[in-house]
N, C-alpha and C. Protein backbone atom coordinates (compact mmCIF):
# COMPACT_ATOMS: atom_id res chain seq x y z
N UNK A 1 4.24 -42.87 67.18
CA UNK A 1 3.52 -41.62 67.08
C UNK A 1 4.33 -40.45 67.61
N UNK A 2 4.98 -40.93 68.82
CA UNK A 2 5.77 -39.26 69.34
C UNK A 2 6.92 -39.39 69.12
N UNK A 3 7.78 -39.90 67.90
CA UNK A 3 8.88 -39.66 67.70
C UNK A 3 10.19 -40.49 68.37
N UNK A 4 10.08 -41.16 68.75
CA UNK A 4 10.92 -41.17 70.26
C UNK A 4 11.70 -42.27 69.42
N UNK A 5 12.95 -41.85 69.07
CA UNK A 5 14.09 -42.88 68.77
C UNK A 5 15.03 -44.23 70.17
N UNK A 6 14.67 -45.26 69.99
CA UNK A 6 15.21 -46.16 71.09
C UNK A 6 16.61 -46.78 70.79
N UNK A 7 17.23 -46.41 71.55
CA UNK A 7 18.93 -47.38 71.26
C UNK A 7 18.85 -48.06 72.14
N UNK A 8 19.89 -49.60 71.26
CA UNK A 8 19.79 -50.91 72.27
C UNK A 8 21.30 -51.01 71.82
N UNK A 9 21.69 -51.32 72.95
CA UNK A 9 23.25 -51.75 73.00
C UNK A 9 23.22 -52.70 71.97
N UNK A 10 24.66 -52.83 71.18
CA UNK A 10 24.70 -53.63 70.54
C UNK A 10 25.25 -54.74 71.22
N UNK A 11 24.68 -56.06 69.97
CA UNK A 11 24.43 -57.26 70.98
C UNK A 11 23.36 -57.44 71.63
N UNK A 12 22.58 -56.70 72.29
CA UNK A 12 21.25 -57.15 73.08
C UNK A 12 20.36 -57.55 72.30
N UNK A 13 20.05 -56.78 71.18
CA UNK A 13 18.62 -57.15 70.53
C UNK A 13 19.71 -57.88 69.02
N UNK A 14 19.00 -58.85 68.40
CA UNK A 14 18.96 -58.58 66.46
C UNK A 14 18.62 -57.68 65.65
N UNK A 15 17.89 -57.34 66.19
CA UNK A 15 17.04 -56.66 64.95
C UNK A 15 16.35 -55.10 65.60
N UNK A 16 16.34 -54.14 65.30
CA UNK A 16 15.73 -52.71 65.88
C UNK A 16 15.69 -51.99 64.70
N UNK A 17 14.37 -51.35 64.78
CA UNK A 17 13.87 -50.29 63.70
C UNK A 17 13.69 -49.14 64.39
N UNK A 18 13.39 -48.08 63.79
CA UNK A 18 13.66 -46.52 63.90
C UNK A 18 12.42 -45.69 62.82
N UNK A 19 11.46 -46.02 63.03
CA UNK A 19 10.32 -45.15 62.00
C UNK A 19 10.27 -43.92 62.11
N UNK A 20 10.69 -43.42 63.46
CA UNK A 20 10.48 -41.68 62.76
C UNK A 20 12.06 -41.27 62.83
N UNK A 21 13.02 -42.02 62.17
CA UNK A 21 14.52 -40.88 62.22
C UNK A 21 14.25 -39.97 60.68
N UNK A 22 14.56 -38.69 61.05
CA UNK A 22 14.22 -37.91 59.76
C UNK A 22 13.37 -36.76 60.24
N UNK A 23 12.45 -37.36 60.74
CA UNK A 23 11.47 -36.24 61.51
C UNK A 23 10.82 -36.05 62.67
N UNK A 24 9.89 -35.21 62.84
CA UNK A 24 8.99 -34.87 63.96
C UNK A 24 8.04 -34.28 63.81
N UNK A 25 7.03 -34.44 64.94
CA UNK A 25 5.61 -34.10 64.70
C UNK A 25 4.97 -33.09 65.66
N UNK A 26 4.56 -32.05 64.93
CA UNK A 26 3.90 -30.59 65.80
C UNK A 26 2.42 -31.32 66.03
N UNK A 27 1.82 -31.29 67.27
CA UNK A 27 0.69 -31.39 67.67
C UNK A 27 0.20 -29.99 68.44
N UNK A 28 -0.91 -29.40 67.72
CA UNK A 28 -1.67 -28.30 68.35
C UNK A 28 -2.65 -28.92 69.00
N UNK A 29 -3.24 -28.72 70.23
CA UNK A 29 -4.63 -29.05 70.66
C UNK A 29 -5.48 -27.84 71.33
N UNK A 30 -6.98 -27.70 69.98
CA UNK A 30 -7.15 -26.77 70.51
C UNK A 30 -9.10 -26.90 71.55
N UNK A 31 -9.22 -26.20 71.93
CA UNK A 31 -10.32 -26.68 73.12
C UNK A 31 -11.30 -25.59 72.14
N UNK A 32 -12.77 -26.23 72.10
CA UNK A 32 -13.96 -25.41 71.59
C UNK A 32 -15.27 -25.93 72.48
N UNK A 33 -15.50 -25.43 72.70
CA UNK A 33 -16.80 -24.85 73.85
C UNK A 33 -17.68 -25.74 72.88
N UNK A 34 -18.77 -26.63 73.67
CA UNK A 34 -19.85 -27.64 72.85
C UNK A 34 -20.73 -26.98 71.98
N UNK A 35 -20.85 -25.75 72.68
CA UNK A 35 -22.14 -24.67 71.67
C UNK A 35 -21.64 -24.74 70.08
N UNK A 36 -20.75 -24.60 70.17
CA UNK A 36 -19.40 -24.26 68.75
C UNK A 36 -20.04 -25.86 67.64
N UNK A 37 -20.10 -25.65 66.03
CA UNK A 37 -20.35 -26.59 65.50
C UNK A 37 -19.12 -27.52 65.66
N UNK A 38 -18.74 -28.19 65.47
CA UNK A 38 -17.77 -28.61 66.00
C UNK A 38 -17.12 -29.65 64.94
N UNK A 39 -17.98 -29.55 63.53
CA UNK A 39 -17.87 -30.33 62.31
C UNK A 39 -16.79 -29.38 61.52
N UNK A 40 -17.56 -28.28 61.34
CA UNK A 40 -17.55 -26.93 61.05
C UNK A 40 -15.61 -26.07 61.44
N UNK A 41 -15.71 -26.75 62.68
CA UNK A 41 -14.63 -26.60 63.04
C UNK A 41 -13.46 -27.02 63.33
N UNK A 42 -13.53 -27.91 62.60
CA UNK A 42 -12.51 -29.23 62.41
C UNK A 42 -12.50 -28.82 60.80
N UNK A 43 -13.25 -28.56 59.70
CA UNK A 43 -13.02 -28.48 58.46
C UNK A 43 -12.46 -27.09 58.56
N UNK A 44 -12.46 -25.70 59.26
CA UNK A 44 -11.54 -24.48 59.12
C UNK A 44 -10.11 -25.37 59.41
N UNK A 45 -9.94 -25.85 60.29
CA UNK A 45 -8.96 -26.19 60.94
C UNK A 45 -8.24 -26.81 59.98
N UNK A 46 -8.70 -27.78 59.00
CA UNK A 46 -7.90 -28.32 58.10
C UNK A 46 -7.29 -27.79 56.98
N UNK A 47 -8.51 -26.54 56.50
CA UNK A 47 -8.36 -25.80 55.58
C UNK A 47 -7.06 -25.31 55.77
N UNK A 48 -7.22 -24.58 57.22
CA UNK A 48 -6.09 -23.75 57.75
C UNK A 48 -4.73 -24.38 58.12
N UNK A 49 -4.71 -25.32 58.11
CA UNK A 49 -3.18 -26.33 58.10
C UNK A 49 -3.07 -26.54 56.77
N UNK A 50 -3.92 -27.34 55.93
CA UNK A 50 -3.29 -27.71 54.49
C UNK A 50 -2.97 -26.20 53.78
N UNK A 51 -3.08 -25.01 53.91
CA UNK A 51 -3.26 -24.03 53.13
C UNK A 51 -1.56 -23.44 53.78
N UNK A 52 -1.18 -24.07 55.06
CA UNK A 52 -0.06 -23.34 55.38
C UNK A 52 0.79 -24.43 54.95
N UNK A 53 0.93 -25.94 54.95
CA UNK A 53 1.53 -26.73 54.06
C UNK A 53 1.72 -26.57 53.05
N UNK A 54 0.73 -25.91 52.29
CA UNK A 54 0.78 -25.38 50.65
C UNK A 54 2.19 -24.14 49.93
N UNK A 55 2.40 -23.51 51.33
CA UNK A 55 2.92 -22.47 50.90
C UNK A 55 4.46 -22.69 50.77
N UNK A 56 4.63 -22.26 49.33
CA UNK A 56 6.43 -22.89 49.33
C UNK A 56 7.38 -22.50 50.16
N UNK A 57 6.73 -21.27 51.41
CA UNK A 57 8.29 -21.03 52.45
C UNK A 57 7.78 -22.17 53.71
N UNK A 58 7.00 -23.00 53.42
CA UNK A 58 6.56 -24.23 54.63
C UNK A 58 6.71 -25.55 53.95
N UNK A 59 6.61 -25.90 52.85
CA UNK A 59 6.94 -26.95 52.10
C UNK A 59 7.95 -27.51 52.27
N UNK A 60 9.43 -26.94 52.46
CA UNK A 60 10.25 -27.82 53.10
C UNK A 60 10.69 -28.15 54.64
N UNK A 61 9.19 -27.52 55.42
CA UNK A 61 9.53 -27.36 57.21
C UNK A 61 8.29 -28.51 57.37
N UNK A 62 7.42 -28.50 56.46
CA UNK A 62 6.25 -29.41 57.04
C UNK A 62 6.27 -30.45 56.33
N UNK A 63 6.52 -31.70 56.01
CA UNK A 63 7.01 -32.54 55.14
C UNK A 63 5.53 -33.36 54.47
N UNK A 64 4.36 -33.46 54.90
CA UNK A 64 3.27 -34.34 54.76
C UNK A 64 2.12 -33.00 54.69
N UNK A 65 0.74 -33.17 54.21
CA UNK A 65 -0.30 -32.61 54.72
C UNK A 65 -0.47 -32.96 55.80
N UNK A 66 -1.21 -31.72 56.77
CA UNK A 66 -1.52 -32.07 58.29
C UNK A 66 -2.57 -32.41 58.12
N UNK A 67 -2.87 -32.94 59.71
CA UNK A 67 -4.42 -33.96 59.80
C UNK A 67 -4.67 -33.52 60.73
N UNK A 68 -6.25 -33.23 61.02
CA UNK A 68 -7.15 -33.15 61.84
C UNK A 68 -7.76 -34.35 62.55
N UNK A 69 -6.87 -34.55 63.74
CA UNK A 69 -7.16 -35.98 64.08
C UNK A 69 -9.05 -36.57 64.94
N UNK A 70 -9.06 -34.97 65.20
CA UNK A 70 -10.11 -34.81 65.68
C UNK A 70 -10.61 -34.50 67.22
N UNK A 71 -11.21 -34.84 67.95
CA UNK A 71 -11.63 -34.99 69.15
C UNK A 71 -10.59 -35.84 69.80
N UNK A 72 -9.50 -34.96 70.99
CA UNK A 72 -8.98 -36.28 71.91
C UNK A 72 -9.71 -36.36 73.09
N UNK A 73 -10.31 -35.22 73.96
CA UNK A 73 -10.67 -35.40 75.19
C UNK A 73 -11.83 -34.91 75.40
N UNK A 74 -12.54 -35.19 75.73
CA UNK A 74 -14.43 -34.49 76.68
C UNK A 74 -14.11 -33.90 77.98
N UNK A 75 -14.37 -32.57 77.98
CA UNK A 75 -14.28 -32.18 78.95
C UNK A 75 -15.57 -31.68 79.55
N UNK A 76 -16.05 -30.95 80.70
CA UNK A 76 -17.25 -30.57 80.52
C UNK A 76 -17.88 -29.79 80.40
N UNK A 77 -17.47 -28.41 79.68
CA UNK A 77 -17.60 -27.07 78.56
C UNK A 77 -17.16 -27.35 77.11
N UNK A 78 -16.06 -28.29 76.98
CA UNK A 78 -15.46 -28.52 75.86
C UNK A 78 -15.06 -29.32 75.49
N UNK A 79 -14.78 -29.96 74.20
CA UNK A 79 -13.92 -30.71 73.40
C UNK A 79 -12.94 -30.27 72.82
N UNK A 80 -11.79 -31.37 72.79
CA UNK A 80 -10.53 -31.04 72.78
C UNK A 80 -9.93 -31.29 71.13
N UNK A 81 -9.78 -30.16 70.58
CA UNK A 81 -9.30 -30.96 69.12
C UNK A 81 -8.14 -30.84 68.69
N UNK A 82 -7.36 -31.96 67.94
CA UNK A 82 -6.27 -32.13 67.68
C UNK A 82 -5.78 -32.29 66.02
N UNK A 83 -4.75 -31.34 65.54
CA UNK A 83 -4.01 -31.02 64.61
C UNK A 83 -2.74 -31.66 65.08
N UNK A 84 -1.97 -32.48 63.50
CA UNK A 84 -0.83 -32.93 63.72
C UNK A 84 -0.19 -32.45 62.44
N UNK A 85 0.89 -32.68 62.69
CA UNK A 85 1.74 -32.28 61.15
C UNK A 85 3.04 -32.22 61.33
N UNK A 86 3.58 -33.53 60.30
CA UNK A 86 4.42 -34.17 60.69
C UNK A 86 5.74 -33.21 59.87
N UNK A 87 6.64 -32.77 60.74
CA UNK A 87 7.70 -31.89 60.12
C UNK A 87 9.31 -32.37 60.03
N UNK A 88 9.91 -31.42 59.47
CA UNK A 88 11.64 -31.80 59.51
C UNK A 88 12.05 -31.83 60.81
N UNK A 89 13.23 -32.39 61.82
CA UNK A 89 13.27 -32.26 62.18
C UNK A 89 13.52 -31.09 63.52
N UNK A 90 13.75 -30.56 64.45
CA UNK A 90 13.72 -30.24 65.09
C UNK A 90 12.85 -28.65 65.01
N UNK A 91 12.03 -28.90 63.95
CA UNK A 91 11.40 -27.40 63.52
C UNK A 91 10.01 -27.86 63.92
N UNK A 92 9.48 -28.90 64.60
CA UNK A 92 7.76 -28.71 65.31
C UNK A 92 7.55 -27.43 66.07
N UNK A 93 8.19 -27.14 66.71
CA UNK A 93 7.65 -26.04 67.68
C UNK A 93 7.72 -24.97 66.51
N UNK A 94 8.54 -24.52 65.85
CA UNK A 94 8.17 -23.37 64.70
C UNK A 94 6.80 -23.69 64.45
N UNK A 95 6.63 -24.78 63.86
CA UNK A 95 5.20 -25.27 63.26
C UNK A 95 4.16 -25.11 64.38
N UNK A 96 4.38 -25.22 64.64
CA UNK A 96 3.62 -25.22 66.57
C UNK A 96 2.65 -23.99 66.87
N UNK A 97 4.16 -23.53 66.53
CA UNK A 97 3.54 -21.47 66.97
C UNK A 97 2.93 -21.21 66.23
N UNK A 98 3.90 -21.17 64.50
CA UNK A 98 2.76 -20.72 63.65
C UNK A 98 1.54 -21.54 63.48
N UNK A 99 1.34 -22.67 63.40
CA UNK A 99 -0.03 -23.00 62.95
C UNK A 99 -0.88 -22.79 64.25
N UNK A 100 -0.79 -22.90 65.61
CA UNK A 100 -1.27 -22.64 66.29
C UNK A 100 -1.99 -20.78 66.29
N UNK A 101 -1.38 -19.82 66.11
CA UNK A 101 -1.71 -18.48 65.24
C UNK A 101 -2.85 -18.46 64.23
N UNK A 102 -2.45 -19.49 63.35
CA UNK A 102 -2.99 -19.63 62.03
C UNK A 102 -4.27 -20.04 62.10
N UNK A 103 -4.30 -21.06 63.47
CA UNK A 103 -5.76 -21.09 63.95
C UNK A 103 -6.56 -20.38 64.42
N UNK A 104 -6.19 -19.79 65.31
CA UNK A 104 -6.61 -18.99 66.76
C UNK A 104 -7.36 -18.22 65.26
N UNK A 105 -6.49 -17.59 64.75
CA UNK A 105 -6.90 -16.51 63.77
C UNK A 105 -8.24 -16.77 62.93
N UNK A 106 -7.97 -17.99 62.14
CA UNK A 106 -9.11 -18.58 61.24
C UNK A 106 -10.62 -18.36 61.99
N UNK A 107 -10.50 -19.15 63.30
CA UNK A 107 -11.42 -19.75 63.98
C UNK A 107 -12.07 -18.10 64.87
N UNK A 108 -11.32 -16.89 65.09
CA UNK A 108 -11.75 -16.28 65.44
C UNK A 108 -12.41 -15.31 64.18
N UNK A 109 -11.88 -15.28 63.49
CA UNK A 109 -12.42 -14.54 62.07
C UNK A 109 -14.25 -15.45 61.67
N UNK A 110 -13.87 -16.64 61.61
CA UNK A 110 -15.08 -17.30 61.04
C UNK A 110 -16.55 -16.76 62.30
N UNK A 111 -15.82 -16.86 63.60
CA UNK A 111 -16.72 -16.76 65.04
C UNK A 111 -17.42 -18.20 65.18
N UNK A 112 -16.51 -19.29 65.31
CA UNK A 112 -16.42 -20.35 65.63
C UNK A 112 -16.30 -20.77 67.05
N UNK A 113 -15.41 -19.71 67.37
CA UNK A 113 -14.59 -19.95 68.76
C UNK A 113 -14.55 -18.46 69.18
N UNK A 114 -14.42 -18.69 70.51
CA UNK A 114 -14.57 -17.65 71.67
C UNK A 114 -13.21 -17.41 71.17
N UNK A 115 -13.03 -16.06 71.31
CA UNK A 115 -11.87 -15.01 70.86
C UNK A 115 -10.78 -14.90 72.25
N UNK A 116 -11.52 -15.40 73.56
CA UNK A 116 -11.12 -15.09 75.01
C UNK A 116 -9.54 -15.52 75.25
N UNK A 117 -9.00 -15.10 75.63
CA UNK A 117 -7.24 -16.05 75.76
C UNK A 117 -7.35 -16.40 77.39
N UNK A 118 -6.78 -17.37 77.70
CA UNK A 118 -6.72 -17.73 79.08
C UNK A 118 -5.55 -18.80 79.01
N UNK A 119 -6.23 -19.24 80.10
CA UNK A 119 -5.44 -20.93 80.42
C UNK A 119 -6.48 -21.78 79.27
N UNK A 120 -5.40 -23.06 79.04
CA UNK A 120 -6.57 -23.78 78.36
C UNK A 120 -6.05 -25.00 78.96
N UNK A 121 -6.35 -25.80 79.37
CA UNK A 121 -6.55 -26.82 79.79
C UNK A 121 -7.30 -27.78 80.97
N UNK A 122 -7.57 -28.80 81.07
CA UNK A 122 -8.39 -28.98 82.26
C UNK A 122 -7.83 -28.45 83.62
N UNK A 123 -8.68 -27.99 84.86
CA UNK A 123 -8.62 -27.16 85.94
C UNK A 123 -8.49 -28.88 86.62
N UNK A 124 -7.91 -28.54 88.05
CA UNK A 124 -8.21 -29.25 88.87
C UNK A 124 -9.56 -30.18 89.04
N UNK A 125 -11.05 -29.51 88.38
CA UNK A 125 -12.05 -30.40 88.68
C UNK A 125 -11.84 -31.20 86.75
N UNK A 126 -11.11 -31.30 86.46
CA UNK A 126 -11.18 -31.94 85.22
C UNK A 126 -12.19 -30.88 84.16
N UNK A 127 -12.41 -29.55 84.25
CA UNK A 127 -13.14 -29.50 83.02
C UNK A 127 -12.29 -27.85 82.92
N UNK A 128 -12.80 -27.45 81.64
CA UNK A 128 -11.65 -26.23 80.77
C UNK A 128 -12.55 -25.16 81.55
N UNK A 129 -11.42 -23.99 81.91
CA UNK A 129 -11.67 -22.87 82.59
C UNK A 129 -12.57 -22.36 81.30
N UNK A 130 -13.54 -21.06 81.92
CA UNK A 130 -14.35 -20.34 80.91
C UNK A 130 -13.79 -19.57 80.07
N UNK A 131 -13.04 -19.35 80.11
CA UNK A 131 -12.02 -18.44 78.77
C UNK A 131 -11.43 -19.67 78.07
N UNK A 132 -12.12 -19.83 76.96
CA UNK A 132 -11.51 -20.76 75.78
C UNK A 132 -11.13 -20.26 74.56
N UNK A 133 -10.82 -21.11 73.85
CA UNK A 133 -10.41 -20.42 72.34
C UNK A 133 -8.56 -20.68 72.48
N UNK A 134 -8.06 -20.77 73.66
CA UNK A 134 -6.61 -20.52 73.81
C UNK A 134 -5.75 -21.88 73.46
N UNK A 135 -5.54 -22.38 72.27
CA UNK A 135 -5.25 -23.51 71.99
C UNK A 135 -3.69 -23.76 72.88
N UNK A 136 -3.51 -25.27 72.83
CA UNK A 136 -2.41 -25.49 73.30
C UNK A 136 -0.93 -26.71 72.63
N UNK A 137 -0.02 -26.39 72.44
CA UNK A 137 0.88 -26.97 71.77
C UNK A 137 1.89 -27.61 72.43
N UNK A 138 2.28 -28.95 71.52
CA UNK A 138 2.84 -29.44 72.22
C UNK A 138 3.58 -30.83 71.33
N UNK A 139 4.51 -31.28 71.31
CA UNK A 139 5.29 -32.67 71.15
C UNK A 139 4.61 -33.23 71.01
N UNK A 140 4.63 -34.54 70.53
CA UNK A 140 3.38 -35.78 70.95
C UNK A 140 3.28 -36.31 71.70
N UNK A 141 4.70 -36.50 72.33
CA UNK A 141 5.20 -37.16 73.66
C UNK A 141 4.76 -35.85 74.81
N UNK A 142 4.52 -34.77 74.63
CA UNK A 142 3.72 -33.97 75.48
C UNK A 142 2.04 -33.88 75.14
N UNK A 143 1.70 -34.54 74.19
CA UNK A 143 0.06 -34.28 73.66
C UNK A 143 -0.71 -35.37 75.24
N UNK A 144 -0.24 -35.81 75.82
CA UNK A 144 -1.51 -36.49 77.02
C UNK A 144 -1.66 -35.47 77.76
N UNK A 145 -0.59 -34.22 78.02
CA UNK A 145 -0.85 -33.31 79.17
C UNK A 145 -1.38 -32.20 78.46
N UNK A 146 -2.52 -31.78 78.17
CA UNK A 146 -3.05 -30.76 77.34
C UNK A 146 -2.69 -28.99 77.43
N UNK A 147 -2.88 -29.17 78.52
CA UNK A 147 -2.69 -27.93 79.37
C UNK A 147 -0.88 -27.61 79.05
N UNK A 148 -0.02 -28.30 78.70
CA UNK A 148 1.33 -27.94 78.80
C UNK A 148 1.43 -27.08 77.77
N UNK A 149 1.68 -26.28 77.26
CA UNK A 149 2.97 -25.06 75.94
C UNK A 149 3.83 -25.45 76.30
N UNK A 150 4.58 -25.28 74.90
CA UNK A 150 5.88 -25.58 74.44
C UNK A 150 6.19 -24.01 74.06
């Protein structure tokens, strides 16, 4: 899932595979307050990734349609939702920024999501500060720490 190429001395192992050489994967995670439909907002969200996949100056940076993986974390104002989209290499964080934009934008236009920018991720007591809406991006191998930007 996060990319992570492993080398084994040769000689140690027989046999070693490599599934993601070629590419990498932008993970946005963005936080929506429970009030928020939250069906509703997972289908902008997709709209709004496949529609930037669509466009022929992203077609050769984003290699797959992105997925709305859905809900990763419960917090206790919010749920945590997650966009992936698997790209060329070393261009996720391009993808990152922009689709992360591409959201914020959608989701504040529709009034889905609180428009507020802050911190987004869980606080010390485990739950998302009151200013939400502020999605957060990240590697996949950075997607457990929510709260991190890239």
């Amino acid at each position: 899932m996060n990319g992570v190429a492993w080398h084994i001395r040769n000689g140690t192992i027989g046999k070693a595979g490599n599934k993601s050489q070629g590419w990498a994967r932008a993970v946005v995670d963005f936080p929506v307050p429970y009030r928020h439909d939250i069906p509703q907002v997972r289908q902008v969200m997709a709209r709004t990734a496949t529609a930037m996949w669509q466009e022929p100056s992203w077609r050769g940076v984003i290699l797959e349609q992105p997925e709305v993986w859905g809900v990763q974390t419960l917090y206790t104002d919010a749920v945590l939702l997650r966009v992936v989209a698997r790209t060329a290499p070393l261009r996720q964080w391009e993808v990152q920024r922009e689709l992360t934009e591409r959201l914020k934008n959608s989701l504040d236009a529709t009034d889905l999501v609180d428009s507020a920018a802050g911190a987004s991720g869980p606080d010390s007591a485990g739950s998302l500060p009151s200013a939400l809406g502020a999605p957060t991006a990240g590697t996949a191998s950075q997607a457990s720490h929510p709260g991190h930007v890239t």
